[in-house]
C-alpha atoms as a PDB file:
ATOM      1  CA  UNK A   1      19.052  14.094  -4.805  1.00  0.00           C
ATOM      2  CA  UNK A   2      18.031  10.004  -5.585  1.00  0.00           C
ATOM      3  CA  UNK A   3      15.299   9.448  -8.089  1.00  0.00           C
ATOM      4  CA  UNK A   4      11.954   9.041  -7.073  1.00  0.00           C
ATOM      5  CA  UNK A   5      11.490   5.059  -5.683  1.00  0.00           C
ATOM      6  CA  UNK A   6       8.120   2.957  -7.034  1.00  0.00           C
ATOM      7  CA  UNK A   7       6.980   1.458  -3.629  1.00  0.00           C
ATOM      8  CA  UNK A   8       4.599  -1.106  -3.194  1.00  0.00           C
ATOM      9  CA  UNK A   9       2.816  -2.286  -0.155  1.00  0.00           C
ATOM     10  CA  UNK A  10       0.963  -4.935   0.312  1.00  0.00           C
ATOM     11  CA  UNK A  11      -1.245  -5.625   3.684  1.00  0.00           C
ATOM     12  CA  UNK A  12      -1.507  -9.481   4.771  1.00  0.00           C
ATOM     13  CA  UNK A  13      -1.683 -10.136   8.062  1.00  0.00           C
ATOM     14  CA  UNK A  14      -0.790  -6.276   9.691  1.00  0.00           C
ATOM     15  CA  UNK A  15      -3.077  -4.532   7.561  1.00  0.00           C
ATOM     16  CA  UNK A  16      -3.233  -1.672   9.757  1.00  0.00           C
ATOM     17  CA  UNK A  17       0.663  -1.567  10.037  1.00  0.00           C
ATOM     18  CA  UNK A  18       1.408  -2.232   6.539  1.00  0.00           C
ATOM     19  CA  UNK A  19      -1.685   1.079   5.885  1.00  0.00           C
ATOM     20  CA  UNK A  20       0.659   3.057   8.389  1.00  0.00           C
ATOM     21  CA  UNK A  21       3.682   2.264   6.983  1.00  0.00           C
ATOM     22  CA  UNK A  22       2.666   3.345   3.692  1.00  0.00           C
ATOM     23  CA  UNK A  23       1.171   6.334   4.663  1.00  0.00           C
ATOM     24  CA  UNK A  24       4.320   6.961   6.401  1.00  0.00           C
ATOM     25  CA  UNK A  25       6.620   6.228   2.834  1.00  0.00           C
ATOM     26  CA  UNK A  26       4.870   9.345   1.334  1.00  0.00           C
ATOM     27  CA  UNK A  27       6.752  11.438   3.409  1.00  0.00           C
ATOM     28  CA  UNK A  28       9.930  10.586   1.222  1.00  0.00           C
ATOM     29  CA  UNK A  29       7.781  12.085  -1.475  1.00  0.00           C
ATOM     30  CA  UNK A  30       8.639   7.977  -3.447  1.00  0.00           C
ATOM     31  CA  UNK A  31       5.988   6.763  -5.296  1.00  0.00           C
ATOM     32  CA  UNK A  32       3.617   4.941  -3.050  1.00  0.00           C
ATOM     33  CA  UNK A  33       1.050   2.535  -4.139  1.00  0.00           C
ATOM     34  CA  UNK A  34      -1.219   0.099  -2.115  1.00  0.00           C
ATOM     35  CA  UNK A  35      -2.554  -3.507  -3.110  1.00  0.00           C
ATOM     36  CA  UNK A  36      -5.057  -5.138  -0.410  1.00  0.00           C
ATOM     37  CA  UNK A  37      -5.354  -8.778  -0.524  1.00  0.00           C
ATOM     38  CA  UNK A  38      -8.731  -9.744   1.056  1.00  0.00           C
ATOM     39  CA  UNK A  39     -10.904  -7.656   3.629  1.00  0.00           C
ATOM     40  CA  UNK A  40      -9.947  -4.801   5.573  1.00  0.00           C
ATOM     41  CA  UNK A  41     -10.186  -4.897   9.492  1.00  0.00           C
ATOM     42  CA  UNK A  42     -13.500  -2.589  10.465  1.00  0.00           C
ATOM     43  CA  UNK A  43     -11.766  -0.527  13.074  1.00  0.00           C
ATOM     44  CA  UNK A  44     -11.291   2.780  13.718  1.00  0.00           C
ATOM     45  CA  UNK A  45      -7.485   2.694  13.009  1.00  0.00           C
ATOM     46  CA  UNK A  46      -8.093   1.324   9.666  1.00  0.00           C
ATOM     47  CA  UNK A  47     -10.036   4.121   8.303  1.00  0.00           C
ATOM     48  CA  UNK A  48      -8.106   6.877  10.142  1.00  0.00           C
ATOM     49  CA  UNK A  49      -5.140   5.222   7.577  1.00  0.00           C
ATOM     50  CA  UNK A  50      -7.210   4.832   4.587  1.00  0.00           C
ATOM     51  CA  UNK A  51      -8.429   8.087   5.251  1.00  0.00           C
ATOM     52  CA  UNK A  52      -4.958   9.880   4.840  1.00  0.00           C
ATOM     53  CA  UNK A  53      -3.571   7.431   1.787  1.00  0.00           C
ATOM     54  CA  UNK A  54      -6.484   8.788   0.020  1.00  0.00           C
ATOM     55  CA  UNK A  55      -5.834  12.792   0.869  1.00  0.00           C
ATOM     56  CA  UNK A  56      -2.167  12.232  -0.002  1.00  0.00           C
ATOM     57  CA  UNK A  57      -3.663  10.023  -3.712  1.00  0.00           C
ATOM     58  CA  UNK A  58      -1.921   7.071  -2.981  1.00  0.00           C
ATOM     59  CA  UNK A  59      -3.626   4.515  -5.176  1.00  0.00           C
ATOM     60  CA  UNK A  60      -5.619   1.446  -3.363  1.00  0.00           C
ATOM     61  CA  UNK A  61      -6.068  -1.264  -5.442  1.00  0.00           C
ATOM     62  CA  UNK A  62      -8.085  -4.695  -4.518  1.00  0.00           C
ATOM     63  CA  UNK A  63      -6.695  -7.818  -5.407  1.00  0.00           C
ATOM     64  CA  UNK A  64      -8.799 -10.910  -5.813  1.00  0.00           C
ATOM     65  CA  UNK A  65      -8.530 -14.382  -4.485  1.00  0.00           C
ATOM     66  CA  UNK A  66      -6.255 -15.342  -7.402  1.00  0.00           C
ATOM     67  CA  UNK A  67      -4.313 -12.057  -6.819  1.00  0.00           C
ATOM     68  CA  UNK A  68      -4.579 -11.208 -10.519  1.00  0.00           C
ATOM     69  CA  UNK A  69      -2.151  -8.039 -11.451  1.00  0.00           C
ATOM     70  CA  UNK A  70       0.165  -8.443  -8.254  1.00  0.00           C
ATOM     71  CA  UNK A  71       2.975 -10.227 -10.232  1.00  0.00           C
ATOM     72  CA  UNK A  72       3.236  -6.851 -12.650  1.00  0.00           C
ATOM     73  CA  UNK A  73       2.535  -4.459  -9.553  1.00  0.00           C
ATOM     74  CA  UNK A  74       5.735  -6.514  -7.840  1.00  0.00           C
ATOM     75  CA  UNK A  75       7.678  -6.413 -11.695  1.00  0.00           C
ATOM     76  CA  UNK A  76       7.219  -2.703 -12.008  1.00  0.00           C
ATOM     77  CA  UNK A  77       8.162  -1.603  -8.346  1.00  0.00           C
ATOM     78  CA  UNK A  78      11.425  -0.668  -6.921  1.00  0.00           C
ATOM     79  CA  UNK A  79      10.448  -1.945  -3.080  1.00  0.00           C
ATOM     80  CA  UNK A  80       8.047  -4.540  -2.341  1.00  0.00           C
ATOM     81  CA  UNK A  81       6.742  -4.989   1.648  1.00  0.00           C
ATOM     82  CA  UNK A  82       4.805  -7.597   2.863  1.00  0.00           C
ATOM     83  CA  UNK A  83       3.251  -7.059   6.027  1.00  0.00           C
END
């Protein structure tokens, strides 16, 4: 059995996608964490995704126009995806 990975996503342009691709890494029980650059789209599809990272406590963090913290969330992950 491989050790537990540090995943990071990060939603850019998909930000749907990249939410249901993450929520789809926790099924490889890895270590799954979330940073949001800008706004969130207001759909339906959106929440249904933020709605499950949060029941499986995958942490959301918000990153602000200067993107403070992302170079040390990138530094202390094993995977990185842009989407």
């Amino acid at each position: 059995m491989s050790a537990q990975k540090r995943i990071l996503v990060v939603p850019i342009s998909k930000k749907v996608e990249a939410l249901r691709m993450a929520t789809g890494l926790t099924l490889l029980d890895d270590q799954v964490t979330v940073a949001v650059w800008g706004e969130m789209p207001d759909a339906p599809e959106a929440a249904e995704q933020l709605e499950a990272l949060e029941f499986v406590e995958v942490p959301l963090a918000r990153l602000d126009r200067d993107m403070d913290g992302l170079a040390e969330r990138i530094i202390n992950s094993d995977m990185v995806y842009f989407v």
